[in-house]
N, C-alpha and C. Protein backbone atom coordinates (compact mmCIF):
# COMPACT_ATOMS: atom_id res chain seq x y z
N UNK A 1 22.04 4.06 1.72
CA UNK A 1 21.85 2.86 0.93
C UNK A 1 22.61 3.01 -0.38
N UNK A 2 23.52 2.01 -1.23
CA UNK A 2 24.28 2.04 -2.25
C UNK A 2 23.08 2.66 -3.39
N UNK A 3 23.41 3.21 -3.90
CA UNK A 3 22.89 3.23 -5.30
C UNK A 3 22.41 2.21 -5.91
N UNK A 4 21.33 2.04 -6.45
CA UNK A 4 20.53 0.75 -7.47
C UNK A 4 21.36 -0.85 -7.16
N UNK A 5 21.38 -0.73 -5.74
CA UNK A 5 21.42 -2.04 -5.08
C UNK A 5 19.88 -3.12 -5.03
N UNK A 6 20.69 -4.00 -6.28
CA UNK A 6 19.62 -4.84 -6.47
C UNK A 6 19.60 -6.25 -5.65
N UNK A 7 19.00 -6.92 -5.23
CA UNK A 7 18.59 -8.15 -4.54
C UNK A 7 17.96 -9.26 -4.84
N UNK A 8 18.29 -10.62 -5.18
CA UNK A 8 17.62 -11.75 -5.77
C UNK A 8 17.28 -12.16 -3.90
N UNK A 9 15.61 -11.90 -3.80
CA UNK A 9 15.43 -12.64 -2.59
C UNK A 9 14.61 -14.00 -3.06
N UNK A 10 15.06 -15.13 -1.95
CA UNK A 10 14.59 -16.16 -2.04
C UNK A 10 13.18 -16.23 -1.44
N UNK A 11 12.31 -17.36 -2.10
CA UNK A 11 10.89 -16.81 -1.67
C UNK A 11 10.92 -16.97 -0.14
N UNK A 12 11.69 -18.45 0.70
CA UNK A 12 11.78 -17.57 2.11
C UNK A 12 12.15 -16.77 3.08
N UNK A 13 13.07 -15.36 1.83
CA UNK A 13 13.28 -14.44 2.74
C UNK A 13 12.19 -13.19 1.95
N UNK A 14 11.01 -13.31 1.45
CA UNK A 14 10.07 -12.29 1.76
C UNK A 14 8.14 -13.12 1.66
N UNK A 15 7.77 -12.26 2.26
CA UNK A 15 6.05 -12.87 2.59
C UNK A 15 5.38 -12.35 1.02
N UNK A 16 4.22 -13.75 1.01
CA UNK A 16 3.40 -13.33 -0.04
C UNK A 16 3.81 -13.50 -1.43
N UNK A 17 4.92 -14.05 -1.71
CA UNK A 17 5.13 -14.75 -3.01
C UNK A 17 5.87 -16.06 -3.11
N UNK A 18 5.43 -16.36 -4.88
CA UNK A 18 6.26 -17.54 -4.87
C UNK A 18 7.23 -17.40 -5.51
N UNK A 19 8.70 -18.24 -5.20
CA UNK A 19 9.57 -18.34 -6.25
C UNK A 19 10.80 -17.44 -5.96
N UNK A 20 11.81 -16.98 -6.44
CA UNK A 20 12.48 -16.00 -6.81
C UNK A 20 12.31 -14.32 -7.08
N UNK A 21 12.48 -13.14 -6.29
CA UNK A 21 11.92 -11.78 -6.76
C UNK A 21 13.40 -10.97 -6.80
N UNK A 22 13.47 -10.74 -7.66
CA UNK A 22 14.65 -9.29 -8.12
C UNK A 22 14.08 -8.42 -7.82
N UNK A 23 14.98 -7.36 -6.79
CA UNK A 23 14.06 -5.95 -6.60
C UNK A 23 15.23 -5.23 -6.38
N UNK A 24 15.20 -4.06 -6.82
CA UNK A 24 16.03 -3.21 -6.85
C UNK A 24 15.21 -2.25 -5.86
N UNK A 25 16.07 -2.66 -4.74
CA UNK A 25 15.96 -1.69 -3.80
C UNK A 25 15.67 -0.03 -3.64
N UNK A 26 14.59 0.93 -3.42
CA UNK A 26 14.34 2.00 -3.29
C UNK A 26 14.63 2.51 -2.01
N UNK A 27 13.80 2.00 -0.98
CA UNK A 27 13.59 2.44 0.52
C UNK A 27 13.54 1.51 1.41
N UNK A 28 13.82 1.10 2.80
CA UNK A 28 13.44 0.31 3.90
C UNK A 28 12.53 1.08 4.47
N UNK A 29 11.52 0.76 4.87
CA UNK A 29 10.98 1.63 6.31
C UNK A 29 11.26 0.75 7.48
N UNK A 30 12.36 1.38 7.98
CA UNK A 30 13.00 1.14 9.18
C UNK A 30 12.56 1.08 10.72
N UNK A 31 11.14 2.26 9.87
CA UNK A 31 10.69 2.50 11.96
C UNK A 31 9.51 1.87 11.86
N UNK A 32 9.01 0.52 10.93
CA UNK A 32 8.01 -0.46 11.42
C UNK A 32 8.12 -1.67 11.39
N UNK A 33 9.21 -2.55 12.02
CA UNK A 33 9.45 -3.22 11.32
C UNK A 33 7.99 -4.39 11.93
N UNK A 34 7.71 -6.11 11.44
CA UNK A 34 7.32 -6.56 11.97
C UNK A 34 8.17 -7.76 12.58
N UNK A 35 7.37 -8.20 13.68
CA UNK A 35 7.87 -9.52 14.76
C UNK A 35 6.71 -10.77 13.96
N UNK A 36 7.60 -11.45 13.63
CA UNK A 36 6.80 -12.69 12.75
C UNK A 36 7.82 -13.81 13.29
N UNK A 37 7.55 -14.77 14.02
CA UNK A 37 8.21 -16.52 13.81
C UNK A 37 9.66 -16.14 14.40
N UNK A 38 9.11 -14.91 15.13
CA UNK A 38 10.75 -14.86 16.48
C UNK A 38 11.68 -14.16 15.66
N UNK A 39 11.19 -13.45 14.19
CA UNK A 39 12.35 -12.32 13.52
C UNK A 39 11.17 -11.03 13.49
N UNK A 40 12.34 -10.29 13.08
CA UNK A 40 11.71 -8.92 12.31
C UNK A 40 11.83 -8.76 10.95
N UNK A 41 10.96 -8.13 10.43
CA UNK A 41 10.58 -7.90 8.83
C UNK A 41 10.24 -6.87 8.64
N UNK A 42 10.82 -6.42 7.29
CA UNK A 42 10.45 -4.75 6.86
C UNK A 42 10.01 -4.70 5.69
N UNK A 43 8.66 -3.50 5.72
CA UNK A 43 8.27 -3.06 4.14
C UNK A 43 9.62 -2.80 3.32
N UNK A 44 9.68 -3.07 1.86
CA UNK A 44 10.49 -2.95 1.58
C UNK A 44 10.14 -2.34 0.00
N UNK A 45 10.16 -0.93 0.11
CA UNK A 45 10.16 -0.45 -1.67
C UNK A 45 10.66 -0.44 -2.94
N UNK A 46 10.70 -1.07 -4.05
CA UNK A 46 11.35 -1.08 -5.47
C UNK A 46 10.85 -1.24 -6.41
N UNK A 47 11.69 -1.67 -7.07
CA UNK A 47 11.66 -2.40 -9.08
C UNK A 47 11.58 -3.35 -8.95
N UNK A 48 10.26 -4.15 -9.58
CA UNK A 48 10.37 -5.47 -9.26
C UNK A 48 11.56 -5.84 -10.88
N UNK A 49 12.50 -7.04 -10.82
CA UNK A 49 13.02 -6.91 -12.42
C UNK A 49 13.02 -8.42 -12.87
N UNK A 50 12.52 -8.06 -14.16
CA UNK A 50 12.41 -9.19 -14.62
C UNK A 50 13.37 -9.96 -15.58
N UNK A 51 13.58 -10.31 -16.23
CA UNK A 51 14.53 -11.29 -17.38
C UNK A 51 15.44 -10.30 -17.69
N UNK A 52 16.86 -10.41 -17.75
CA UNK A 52 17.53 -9.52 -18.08
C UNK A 52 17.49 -8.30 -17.78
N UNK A 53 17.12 -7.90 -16.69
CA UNK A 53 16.63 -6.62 -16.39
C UNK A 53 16.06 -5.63 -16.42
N UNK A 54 14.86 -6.24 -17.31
CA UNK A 54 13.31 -5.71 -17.54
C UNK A 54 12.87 -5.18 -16.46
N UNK A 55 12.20 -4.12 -16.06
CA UNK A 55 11.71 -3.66 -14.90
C UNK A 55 10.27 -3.65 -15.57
N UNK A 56 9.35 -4.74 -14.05
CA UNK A 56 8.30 -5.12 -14.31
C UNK A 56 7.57 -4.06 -13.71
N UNK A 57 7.68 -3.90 -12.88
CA UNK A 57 6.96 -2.72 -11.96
C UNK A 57 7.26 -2.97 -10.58
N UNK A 58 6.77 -1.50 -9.92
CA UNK A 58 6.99 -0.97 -8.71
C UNK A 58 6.54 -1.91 -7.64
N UNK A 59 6.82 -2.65 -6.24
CA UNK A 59 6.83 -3.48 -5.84
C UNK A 59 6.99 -3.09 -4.18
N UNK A 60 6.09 -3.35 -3.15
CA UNK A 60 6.55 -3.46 -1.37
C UNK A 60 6.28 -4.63 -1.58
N UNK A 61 7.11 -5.28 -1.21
CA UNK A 61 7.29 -6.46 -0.07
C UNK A 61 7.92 -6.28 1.64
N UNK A 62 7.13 -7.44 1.87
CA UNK A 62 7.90 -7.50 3.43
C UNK A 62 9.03 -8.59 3.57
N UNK A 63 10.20 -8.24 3.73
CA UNK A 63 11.67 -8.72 3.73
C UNK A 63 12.02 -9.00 4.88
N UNK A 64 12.84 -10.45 5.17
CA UNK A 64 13.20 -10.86 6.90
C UNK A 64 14.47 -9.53 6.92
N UNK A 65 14.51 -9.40 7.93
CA UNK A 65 15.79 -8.35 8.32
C UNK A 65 17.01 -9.14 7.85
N UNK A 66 17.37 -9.97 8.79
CA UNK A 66 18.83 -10.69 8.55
C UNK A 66 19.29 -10.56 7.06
N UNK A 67 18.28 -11.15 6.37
CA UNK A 67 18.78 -10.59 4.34
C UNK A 67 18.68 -9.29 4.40
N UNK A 68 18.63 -8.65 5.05
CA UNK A 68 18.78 -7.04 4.54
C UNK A 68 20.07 -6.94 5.05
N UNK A 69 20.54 -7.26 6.25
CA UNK A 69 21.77 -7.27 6.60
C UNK A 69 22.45 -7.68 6.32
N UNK A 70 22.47 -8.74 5.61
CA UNK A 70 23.71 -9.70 5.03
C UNK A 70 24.15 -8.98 3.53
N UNK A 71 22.56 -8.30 3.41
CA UNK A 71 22.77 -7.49 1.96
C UNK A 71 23.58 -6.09 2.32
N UNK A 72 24.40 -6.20 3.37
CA UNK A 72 24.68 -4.79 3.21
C UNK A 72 24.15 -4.03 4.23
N UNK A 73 22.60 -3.54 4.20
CA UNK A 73 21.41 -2.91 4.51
C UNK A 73 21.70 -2.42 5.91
N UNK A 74 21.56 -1.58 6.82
CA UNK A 74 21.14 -1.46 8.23
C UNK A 74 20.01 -1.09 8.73
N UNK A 75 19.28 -1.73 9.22
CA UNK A 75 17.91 -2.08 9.30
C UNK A 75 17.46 -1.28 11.13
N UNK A 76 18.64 -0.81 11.62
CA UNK A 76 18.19 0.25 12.64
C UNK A 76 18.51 1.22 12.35
């Protein structure tokens, strides 16, 4: 994974929030992903960041795959 590869996901590419989330990517866990609405989705560990790059705090979300891939990411 790149180094402090950060990510503006849109709220419908992760579960459980609203709005816009900056996360600077830590970890995928790769070997769980879930089957939700005919995709797969992965825990996803970081920085949550806020305004200018305030780091709000530490953050899992669950992320659709395809944005992990488009981000770069390889998700097998």
């Amino acid at each position: 994974m790149p180094a402090d590869l950060v990510l503006v996901l849109a709220e419908r590419d992760y579960m459980y929030g609203v709005g816009d989330l900056t996360l600077r990517i830590r970890r995928v866990e790769r070997e769980a992903p879930i089957s939700y609405d005919d995709e797969w989705w992965y825990y996803v560990h970081g920085m949550q960041l806020g305004h200018e790059g305030r780091e709000v705090g530490e953050r899992v979300v669950v992320v659709r795959g395809r944005r992990l891939v488009q981000a770069g990411l390889p998700v097998e």
